[in-house]
Protein backbone atom coordinates (compact mmCIF):
# COMPACT_ATOMS: atom_id res chain seq x y z
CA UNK A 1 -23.74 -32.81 -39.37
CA UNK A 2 -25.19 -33.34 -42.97
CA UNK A 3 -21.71 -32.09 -44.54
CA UNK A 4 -20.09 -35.22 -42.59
CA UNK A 5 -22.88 -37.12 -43.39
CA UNK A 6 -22.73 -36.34 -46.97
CA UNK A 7 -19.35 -36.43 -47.34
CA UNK A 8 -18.76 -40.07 -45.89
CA UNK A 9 -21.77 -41.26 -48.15
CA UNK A 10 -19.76 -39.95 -51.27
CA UNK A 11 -16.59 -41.38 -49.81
CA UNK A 12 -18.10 -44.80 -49.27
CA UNK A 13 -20.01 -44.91 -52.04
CA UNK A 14 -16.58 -44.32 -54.51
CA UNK A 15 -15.46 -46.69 -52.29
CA UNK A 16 -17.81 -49.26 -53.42
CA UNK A 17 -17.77 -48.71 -57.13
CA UNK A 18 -14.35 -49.80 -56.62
CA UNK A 19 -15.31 -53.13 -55.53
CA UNK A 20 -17.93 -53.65 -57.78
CA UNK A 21 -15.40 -52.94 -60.78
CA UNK A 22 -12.72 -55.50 -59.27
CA UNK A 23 -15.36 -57.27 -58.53
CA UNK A 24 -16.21 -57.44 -62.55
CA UNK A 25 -12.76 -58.86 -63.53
CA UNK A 26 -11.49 -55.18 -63.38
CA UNK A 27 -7.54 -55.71 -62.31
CA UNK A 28 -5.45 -53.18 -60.75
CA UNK A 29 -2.18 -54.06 -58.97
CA UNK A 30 -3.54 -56.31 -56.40
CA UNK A 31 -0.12 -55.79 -54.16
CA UNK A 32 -1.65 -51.83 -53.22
CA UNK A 33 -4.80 -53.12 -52.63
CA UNK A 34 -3.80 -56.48 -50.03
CA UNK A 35 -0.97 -57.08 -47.62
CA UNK A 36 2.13 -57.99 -49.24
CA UNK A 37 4.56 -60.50 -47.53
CA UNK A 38 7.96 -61.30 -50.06
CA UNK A 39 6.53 -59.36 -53.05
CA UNK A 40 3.37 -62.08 -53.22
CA UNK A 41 0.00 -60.93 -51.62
CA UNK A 42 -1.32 -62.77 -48.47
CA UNK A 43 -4.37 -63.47 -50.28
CA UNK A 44 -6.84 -62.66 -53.32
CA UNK A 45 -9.58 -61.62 -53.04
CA UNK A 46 -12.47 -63.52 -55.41
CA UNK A 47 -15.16 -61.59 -57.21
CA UNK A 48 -17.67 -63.14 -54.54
CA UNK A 49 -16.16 -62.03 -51.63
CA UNK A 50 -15.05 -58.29 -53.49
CA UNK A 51 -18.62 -57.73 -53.97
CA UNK A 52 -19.97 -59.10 -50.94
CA UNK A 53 -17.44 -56.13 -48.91
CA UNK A 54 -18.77 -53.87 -52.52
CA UNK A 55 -22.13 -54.16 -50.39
CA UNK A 56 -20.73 -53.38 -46.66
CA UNK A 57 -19.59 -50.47 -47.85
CA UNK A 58 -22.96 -49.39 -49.29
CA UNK A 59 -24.57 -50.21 -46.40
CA UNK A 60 -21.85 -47.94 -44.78
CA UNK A 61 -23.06 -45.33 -47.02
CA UNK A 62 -26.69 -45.74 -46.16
CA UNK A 63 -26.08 -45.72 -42.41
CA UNK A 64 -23.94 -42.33 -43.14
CA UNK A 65 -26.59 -40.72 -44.76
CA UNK A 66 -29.43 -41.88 -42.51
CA UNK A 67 -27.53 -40.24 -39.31
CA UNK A 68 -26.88 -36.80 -41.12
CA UNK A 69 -30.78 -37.27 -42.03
CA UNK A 70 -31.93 -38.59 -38.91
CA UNK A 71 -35.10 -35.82 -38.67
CA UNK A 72 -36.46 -37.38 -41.73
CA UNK A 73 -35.90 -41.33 -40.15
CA UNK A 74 -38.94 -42.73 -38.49
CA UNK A 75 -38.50 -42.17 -35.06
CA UNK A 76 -38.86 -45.82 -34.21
CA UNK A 77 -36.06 -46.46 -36.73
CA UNK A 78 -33.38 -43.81 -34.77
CA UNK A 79 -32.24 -46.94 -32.16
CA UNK A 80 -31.58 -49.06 -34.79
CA UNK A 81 -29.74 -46.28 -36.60
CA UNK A 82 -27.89 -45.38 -33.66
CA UNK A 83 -26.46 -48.62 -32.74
CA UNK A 84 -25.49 -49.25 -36.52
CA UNK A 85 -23.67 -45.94 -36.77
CA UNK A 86 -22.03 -47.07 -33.78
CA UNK A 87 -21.04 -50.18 -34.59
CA UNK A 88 -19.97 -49.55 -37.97
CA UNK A 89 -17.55 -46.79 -36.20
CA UNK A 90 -16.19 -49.12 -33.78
CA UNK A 91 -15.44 -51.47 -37.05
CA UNK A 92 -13.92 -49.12 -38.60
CA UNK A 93 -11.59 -47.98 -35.69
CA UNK A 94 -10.53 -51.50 -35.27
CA UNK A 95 -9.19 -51.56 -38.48
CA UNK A 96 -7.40 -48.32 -38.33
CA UNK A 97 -5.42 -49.89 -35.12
CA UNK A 98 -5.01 -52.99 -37.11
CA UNK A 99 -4.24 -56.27 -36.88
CA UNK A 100 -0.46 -55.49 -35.51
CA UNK A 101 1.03 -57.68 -38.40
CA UNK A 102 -0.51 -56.88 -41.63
CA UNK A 103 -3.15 -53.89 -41.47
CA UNK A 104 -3.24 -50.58 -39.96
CA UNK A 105 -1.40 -48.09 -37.74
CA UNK A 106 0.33 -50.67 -35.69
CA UNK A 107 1.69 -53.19 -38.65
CA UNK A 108 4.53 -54.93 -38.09
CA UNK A 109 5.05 -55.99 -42.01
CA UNK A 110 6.34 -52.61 -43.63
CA UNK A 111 8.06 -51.70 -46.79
CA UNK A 112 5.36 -52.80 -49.16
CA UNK A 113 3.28 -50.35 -51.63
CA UNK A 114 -0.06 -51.80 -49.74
CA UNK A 115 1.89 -50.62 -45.97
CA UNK A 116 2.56 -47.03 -47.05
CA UNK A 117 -0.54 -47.14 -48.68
CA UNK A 118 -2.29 -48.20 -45.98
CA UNK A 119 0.10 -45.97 -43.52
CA UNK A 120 -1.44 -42.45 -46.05
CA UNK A 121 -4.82 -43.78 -47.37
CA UNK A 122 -6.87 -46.64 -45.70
CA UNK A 123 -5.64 -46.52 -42.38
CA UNK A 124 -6.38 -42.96 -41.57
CA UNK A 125 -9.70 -42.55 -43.85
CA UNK A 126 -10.79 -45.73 -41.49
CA UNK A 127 -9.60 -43.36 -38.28
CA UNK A 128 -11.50 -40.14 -39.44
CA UNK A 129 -14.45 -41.93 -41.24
CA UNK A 130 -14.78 -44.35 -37.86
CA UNK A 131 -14.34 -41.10 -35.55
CA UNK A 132 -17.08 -39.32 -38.05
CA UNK A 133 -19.64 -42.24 -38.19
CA UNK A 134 -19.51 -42.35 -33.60
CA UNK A 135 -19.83 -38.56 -33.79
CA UNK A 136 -22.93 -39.05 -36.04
CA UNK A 137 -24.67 -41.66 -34.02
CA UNK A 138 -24.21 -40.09 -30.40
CA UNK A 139 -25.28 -36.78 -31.64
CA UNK A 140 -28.28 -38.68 -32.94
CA UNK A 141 -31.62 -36.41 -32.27
């Protein structure tokens, strides 16, 4: 449990320095990163708002490690921790389904670089870090 544990804290954490540097000004090619609609992005994201979801995913990160490290959580703590990991899995499975227009497995909007990213990258890391985080939290000691 403390590989998966680790290994979604890395994940999330990269994650999150990834925000943090778009949040900076950093650019990459917004049209991976967003849902695309006629070449033009459905919306940008401002630095606020990048760095605002920078933090989520830390928190992600924290919750990730905490469950792999539950023996060294204060036992009064482990409900909390529980319910987090689980809701922060549910979240995350949500958003692998998707929206059924613009996000995740069931999209309707294809053909973009952001839809077959999002069909190979952020789609199924959502699935498999989502299934991860409610394996974590109901195996919680």
């Amino acid at each position: 449990m403390q590989i998966i544990s680790i290994a979604l804290t890395i994940a999330f954490t990269i994650i999150a320095a990834l925000h943090i540097y778009w949040a900076l000004g950093y650019k990459l090619d917004i049209r991976n990163m967003v849902p695309v609609v006629n070449g033009e992005p459905v919306f940008t994201p401002g630095p606020i708002g990048t760095f605002v979801i920078a933090i989520v995913l830390l928190s992600f990160a924290g919750v990730s490690l905490a469950l792999g490290f539950s023996n060294r959580v204060p036992v009064n703590y482990l409900p909390f921790l529980k319910v987090a990991g689980i809701a922060i899995g549910i979240i995350l499975l949500v958003r692998a389904v998707g929206d059924f227009k613009y996000a995740g497995f069931f999209k309707r909007i294809k053909g973009s670089n952001f839809a077959k990213y999002d069909n190979w990258l952020y789609s199924p890391f959502c699935l498999i870090s989502g299934g991860a985080l409610l394996y974590l939290a109901t195996n919680l000691t």
